[in-house]
C-alpha atoms as a PDB file:
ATOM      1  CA  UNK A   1       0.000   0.000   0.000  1.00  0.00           C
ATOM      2  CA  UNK A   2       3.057   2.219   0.995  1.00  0.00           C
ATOM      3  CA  UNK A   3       4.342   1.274  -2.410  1.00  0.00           C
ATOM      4  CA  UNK A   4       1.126   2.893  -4.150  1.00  0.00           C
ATOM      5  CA  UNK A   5       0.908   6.033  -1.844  1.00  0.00           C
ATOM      6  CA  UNK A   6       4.172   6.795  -3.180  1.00  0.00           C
ATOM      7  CA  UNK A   7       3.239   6.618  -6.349  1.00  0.00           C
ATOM      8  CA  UNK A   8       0.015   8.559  -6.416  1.00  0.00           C
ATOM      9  CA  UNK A   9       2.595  11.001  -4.796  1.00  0.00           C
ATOM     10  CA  UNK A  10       4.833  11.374  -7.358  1.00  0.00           C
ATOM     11  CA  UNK A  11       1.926  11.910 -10.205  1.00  0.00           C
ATOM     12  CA  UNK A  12       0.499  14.647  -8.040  1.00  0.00           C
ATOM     13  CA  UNK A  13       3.594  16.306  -8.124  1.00  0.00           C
ATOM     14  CA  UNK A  14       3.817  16.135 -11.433  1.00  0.00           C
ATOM     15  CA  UNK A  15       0.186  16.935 -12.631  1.00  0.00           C
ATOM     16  CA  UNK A  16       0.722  20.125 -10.539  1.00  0.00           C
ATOM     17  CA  UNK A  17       3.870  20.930 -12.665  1.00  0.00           C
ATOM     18  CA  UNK A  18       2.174  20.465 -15.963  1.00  0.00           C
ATOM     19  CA  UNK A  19      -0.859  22.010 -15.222  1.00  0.00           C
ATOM     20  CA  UNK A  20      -2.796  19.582 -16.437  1.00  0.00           C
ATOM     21  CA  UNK A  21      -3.108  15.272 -16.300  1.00  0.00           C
ATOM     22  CA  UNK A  22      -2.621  13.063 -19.209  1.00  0.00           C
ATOM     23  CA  UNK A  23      -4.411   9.855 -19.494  1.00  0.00           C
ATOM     24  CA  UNK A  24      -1.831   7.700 -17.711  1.00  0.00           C
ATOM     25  CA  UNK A  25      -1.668  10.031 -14.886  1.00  0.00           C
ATOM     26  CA  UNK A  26      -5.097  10.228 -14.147  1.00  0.00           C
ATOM     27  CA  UNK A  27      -4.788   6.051 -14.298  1.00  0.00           C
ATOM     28  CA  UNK A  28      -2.186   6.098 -11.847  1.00  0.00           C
ATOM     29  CA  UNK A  29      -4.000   8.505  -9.540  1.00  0.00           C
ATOM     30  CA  UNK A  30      -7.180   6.643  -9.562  1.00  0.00           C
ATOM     31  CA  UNK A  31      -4.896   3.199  -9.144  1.00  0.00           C
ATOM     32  CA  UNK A  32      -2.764   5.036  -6.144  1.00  0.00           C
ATOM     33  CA  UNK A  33      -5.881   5.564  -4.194  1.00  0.00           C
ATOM     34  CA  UNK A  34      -6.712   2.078  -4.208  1.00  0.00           C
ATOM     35  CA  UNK A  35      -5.751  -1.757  -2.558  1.00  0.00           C
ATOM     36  CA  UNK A  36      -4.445  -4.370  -5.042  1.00  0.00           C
ATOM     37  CA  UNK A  37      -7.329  -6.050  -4.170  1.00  0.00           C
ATOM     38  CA  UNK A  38      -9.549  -3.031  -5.792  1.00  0.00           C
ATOM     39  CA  UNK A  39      -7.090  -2.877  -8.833  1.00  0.00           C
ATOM     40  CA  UNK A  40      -7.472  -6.558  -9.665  1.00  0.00           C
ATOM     41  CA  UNK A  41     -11.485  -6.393  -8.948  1.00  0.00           C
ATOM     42  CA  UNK A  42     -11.524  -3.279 -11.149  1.00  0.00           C
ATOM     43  CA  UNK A  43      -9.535  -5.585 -13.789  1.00  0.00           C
ATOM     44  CA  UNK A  44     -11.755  -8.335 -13.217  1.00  0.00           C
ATOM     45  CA  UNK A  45     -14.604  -6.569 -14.107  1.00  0.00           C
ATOM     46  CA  UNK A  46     -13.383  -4.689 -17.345  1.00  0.00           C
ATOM     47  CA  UNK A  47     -11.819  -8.650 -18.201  1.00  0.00           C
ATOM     48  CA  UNK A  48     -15.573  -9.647 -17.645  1.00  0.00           C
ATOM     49  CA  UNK A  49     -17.018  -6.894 -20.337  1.00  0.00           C
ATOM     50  CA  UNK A  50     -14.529  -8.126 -22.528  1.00  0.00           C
ATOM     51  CA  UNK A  51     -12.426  -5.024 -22.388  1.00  0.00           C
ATOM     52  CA  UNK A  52      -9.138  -6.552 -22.836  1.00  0.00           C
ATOM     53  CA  UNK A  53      -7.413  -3.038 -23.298  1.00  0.00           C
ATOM     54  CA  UNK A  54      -8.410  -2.101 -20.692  1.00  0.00           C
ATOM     55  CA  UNK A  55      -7.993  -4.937 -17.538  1.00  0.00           C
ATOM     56  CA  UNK A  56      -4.898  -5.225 -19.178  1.00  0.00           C
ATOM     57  CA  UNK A  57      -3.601  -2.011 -17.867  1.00  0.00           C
ATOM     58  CA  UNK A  58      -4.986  -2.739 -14.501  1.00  0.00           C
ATOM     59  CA  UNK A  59      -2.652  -6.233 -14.482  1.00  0.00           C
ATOM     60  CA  UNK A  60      -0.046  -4.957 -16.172  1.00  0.00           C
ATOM     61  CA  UNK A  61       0.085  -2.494 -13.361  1.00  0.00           C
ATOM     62  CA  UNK A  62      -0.455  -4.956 -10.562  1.00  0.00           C
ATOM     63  CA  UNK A  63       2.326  -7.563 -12.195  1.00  0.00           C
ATOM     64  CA  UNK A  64       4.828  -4.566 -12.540  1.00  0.00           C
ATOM     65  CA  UNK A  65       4.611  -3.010  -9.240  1.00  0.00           C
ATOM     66  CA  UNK A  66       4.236  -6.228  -7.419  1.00  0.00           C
ATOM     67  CA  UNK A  67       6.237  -9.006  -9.249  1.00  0.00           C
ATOM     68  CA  UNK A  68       7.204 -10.781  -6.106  1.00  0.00           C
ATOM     69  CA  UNK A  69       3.450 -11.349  -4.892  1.00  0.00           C
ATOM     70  CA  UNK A  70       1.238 -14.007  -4.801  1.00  0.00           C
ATOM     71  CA  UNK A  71      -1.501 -11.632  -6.421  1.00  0.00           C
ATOM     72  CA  UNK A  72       1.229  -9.957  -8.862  1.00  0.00           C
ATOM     73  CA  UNK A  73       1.664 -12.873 -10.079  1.00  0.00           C
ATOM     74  CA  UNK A  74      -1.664 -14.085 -10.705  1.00  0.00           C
ATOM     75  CA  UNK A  75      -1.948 -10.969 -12.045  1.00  0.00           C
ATOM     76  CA  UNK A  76       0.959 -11.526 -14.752  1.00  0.00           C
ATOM     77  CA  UNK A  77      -1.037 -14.492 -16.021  1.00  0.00           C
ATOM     78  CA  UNK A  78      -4.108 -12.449 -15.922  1.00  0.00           C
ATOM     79  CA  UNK A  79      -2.303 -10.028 -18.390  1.00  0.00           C
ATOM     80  CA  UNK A  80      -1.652 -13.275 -20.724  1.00  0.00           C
ATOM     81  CA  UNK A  81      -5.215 -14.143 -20.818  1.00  0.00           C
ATOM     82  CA  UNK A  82      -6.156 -10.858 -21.857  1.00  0.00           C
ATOM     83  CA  UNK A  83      -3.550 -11.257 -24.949  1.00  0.00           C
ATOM     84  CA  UNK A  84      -5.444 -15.186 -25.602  1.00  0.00           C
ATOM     85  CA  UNK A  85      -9.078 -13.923 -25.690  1.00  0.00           C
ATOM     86  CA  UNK A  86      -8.126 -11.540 -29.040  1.00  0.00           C
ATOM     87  CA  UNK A  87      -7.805 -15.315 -30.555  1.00  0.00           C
ATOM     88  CA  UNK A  88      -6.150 -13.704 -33.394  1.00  0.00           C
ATOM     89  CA  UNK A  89      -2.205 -14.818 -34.252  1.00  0.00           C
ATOM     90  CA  UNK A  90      -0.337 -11.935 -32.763  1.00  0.00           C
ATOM     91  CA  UNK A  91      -2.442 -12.586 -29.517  1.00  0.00           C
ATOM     92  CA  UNK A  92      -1.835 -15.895 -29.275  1.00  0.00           C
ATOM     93  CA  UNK A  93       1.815 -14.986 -29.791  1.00  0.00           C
ATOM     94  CA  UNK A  94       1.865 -12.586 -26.883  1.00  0.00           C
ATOM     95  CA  UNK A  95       0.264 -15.002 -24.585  1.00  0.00           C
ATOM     96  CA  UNK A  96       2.479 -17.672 -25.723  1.00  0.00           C
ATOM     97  CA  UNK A  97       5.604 -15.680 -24.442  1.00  0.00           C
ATOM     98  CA  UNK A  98       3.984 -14.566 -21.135  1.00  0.00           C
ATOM     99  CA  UNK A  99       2.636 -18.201 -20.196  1.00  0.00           C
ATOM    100  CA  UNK A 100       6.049 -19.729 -21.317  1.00  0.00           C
ATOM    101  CA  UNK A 101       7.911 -16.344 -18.876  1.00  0.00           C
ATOM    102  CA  UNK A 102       5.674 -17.191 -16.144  1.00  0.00           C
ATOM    103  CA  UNK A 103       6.401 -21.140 -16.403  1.00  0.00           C
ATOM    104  CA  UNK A 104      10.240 -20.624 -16.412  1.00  0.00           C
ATOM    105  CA  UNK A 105      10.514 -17.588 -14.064  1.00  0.00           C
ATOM    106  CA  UNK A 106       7.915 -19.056 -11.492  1.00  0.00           C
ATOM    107  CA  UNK A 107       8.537 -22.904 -11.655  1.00  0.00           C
ATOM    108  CA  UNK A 108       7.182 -23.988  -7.866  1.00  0.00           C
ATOM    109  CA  UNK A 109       3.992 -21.195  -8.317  1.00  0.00           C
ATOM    110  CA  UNK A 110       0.937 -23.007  -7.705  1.00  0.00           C
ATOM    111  CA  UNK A 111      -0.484 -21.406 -10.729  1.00  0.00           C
ATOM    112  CA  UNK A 112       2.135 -23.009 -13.377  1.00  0.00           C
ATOM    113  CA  UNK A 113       0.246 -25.980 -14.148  1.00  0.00           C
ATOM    114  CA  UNK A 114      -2.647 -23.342 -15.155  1.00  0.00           C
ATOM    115  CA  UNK A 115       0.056 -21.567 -17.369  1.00  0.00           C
ATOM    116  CA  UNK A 116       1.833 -24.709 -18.521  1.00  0.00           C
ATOM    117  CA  UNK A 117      -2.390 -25.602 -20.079  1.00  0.00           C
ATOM    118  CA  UNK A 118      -2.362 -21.987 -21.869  1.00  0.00           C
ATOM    119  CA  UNK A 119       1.176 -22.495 -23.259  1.00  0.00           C
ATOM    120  CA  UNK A 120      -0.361 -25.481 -24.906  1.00  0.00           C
ATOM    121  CA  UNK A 121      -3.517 -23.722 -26.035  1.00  0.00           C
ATOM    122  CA  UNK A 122      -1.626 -21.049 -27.497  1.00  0.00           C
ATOM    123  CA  UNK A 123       0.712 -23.600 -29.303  1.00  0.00           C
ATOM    124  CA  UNK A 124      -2.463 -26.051 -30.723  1.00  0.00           C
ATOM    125  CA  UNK A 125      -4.362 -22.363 -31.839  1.00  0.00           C
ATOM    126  CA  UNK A 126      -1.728 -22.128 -34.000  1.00  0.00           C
ATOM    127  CA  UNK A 127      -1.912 -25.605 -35.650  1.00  0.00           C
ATOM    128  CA  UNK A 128      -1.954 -25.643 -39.682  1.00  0.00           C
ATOM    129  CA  UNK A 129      -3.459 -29.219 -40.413  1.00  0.00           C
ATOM    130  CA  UNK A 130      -2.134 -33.055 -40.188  1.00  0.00           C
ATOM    131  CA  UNK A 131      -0.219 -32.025 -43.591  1.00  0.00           C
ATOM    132  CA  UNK A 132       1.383 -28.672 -42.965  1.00  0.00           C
ATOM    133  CA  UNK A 133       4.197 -28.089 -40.185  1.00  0.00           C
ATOM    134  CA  UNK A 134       3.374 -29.706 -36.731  1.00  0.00           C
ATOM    135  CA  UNK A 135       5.759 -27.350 -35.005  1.00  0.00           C
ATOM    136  CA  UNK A 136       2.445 -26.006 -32.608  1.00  0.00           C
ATOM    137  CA  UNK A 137       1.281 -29.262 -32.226  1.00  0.00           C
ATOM    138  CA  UNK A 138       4.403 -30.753 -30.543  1.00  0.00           C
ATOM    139  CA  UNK A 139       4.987 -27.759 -28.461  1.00  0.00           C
ATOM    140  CA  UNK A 140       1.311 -28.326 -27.119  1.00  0.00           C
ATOM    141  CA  UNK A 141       2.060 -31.894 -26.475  1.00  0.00           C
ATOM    142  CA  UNK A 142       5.638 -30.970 -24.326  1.00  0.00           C
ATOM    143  CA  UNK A 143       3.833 -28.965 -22.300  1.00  0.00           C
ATOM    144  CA  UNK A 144       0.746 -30.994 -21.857  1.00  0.00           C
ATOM    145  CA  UNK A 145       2.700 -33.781 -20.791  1.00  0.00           C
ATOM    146  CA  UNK A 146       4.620 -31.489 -17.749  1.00  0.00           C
ATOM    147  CA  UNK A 147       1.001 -30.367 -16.617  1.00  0.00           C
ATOM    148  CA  UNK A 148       0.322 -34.575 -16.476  1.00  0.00           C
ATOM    149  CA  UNK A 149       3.417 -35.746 -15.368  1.00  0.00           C
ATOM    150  CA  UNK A 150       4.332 -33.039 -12.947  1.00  0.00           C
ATOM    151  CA  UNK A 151       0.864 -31.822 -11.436  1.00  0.00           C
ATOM    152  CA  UNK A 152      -1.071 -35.203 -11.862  1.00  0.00           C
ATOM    153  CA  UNK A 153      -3.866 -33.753  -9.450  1.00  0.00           C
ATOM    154  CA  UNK A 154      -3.889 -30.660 -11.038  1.00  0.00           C
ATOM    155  CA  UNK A 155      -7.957 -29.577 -11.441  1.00  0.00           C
ATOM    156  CA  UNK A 156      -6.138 -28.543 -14.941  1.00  0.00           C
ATOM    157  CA  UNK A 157      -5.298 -32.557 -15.891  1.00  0.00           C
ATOM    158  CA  UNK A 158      -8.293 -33.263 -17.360  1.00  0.00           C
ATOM    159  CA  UNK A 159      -8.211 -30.603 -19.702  1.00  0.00           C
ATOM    160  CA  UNK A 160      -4.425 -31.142 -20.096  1.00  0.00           C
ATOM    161  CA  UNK A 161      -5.407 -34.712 -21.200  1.00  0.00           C
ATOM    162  CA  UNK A 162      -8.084 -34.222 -23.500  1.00  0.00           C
ATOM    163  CA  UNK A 163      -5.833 -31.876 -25.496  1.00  0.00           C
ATOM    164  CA  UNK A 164      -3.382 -34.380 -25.552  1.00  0.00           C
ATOM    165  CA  UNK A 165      -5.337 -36.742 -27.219  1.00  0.00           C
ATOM    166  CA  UNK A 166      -6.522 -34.439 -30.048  1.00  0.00           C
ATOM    167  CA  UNK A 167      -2.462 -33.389 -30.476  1.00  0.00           C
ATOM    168  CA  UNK A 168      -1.770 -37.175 -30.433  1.00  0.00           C
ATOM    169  CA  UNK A 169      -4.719 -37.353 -33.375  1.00  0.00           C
ATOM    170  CA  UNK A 170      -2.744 -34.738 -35.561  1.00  0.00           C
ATOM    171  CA  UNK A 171       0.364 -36.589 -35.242  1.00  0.00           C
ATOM    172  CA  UNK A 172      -0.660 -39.797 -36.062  1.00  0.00           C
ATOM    173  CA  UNK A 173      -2.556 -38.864 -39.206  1.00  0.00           C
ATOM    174  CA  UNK A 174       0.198 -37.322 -40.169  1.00  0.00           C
ATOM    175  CA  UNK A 175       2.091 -40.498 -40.385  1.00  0.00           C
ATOM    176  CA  UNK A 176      -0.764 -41.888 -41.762  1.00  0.00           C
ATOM    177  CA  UNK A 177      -1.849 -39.646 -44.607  1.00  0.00           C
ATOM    178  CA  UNK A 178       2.144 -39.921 -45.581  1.00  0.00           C
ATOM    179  CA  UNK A 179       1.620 -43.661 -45.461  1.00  0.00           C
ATOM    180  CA  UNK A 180      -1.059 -43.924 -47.744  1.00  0.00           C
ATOM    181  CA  UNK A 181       0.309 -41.358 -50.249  1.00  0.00           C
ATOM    182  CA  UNK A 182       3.495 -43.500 -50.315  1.00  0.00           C
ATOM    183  CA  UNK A 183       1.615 -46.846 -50.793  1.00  0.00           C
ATOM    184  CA  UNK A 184      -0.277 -45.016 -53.753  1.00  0.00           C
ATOM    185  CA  UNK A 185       2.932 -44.728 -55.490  1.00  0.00           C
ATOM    186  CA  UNK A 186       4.037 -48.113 -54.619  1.00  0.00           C
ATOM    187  CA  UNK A 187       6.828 -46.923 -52.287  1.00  0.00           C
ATOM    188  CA  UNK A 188       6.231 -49.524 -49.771  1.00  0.00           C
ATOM    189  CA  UNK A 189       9.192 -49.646 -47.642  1.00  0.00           C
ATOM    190  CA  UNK A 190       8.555 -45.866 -47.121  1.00  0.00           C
ATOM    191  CA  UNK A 191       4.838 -46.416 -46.337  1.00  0.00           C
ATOM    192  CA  UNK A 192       5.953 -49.378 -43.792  1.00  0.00           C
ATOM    193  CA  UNK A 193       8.361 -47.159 -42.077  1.00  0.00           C
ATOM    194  CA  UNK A 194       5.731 -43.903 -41.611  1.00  0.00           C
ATOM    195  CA  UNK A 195       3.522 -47.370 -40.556  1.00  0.00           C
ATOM    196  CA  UNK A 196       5.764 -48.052 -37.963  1.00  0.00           C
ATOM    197  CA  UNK A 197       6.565 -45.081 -36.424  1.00  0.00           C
ATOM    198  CA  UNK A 198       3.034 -44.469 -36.199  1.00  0.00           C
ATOM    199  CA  UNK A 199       2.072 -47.609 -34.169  1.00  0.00           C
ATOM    200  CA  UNK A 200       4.997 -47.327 -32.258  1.00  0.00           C
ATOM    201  CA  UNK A 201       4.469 -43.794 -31.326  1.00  0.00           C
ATOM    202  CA  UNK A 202       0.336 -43.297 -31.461  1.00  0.00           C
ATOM    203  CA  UNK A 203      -0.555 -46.776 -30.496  1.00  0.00           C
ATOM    204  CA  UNK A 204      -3.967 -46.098 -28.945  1.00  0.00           C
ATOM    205  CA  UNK A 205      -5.080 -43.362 -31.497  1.00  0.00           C
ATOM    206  CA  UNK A 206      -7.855 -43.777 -33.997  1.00  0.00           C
ATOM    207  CA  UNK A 207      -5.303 -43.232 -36.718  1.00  0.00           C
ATOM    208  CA  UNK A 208      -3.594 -46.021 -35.548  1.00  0.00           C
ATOM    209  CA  UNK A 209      -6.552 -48.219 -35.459  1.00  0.00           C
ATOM    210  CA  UNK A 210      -7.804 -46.874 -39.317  1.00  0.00           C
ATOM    211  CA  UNK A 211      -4.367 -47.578 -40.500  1.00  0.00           C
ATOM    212  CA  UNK A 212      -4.254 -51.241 -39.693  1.00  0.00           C
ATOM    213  CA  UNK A 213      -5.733 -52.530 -42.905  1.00  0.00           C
ATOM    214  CA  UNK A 214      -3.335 -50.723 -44.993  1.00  0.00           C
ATOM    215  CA  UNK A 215      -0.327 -52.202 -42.421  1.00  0.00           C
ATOM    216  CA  UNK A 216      -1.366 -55.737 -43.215  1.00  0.00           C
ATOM    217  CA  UNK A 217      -1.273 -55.331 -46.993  1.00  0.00           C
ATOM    218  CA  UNK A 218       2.229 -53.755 -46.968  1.00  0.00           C
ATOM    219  CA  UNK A 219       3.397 -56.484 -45.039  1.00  0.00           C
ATOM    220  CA  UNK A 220       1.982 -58.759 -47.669  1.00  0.00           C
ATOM    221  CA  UNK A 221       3.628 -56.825 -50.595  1.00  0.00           C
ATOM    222  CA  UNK A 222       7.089 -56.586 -48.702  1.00  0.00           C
ATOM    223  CA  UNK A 223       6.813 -60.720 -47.240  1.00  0.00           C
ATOM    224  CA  UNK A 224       9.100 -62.717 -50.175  1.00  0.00           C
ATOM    225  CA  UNK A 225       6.961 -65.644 -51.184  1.00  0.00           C
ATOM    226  CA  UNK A 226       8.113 -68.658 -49.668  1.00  0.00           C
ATOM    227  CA  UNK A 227      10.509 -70.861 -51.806  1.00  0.00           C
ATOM    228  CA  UNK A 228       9.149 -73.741 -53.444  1.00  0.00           C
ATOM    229  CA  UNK A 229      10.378 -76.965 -52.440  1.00  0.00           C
ATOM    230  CA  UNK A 230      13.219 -78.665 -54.069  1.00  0.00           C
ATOM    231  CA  UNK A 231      12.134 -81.681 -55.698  1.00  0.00           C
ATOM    232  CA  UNK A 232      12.804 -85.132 -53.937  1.00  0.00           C
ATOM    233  CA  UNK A 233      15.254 -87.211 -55.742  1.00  0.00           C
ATOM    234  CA  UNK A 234      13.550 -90.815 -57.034  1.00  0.00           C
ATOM    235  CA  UNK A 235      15.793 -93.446 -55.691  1.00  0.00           C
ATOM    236  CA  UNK A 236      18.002 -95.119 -58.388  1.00  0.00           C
ATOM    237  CA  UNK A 237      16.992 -98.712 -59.274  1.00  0.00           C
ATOM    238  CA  UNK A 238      19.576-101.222 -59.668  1.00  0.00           C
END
């Protein structure tokens, strides 16, 4: 609270100086006069009306001025959000970096299992299709699997796993739309090794199940037929 005083302070001074406030000072003034607890209700509320813009510069202000508290840091991830609700590609850009700051900077937070989930969503938002570059949709699953491995009781596992399973969906029909285009041009050994990566690696998937009929005729085409037998020889009469 001290910390806030001093800054309403400091505007004051300087609004008298000027003669006049700008927009950030009058922010700062109204933010000065209140508890963090205000700030991030006032925050809250704009976040609620969809405001982004604007609950973002209440966070922003709570995370800067208070990077070392528990509520500065919620607050930090509360900035992120606001970047993932614009659902556009430079939002989910922003957000990526702040989820993937908070994750690294605050690794024993009880809120990084909740930003380890976003990092994911922001990384599977971003996904181009089971034949384009699966660059988001590995990223997801890395950080899916630390929410799951590290925070099993997480309330955010659920969700973690679910989105886990639709990555692991992409990936595997990856591998399997490569396999069929390579058995359509008769390149069998390469449509047996995409095969076996994919059961190997996606066992349980649906992909995995649709591609067994395809598996089992490779494995005919590529299985030499067996040699015929040699012929006895007839026993020589005497």
């Amino acid at each position: 609270m001290r910390r806030l005083i001093a800054l309403a302070a400091i505007v004051a001074m300087t609004a008298c100086a000027s003669g006049k406030k700008t927009d950030e000072q009058s922010f700062l003034d109204q933010v000065g006069a209140q508890s963090k607890e205000q700030i991030m209700a006032r925050g809250d509320a704009l976040a609620k009306e969809k405001k982004w813009d604007d609950a973002r510069k209440f966070y922003s202000f709570l995370a800067d001025t208070f990077p070392n508290d528990a509520l500065g840091r919620r607050a930090a991830l509360k900035v992120a959000d606001t970047f993932f609700a614009l659902k556009d590609l430079e939002g989910y850009t922003e957000a990526e970096l702040r989820y993937k700051d908070f994750a690294n900077r605050f690794p024993s937070d009880p809120n990084r299992p909740y930003a380890l989930l976003m990092l994911a969503k922001c990384s599977f938002a971003q996904r181009k299709g089971p034949l384009r570059d699966l660059t988001p949709e590995r990223q997801a699953v890395e950080s899916l699997r630390k929410v799951l491995q590290l925070y099993p009781s997480s309330p955010y596992a659920a969700e973690a796993k679910e989105l886990l399973d639709k990555c692991l969906e992409d990936l595997a029909m990856h591998e399997l739309l490569i396999a069929r285009y390579y058995a359509n041009v008769e390149a069998w050994v390469g449509a047996r090794q995409r095969l076996d990566y994919l059961f190997e690696n996606y066992p349980d998937t649906k992909a995995a199940a649709e591609a067994k009929p395809l598996m089992d005729k490779v494995a005919r085409i590529l299985t030499p037929p067996p040699r015929p037998a040699e012929a006895t020889p007839s026993p020589t009469k005497h």
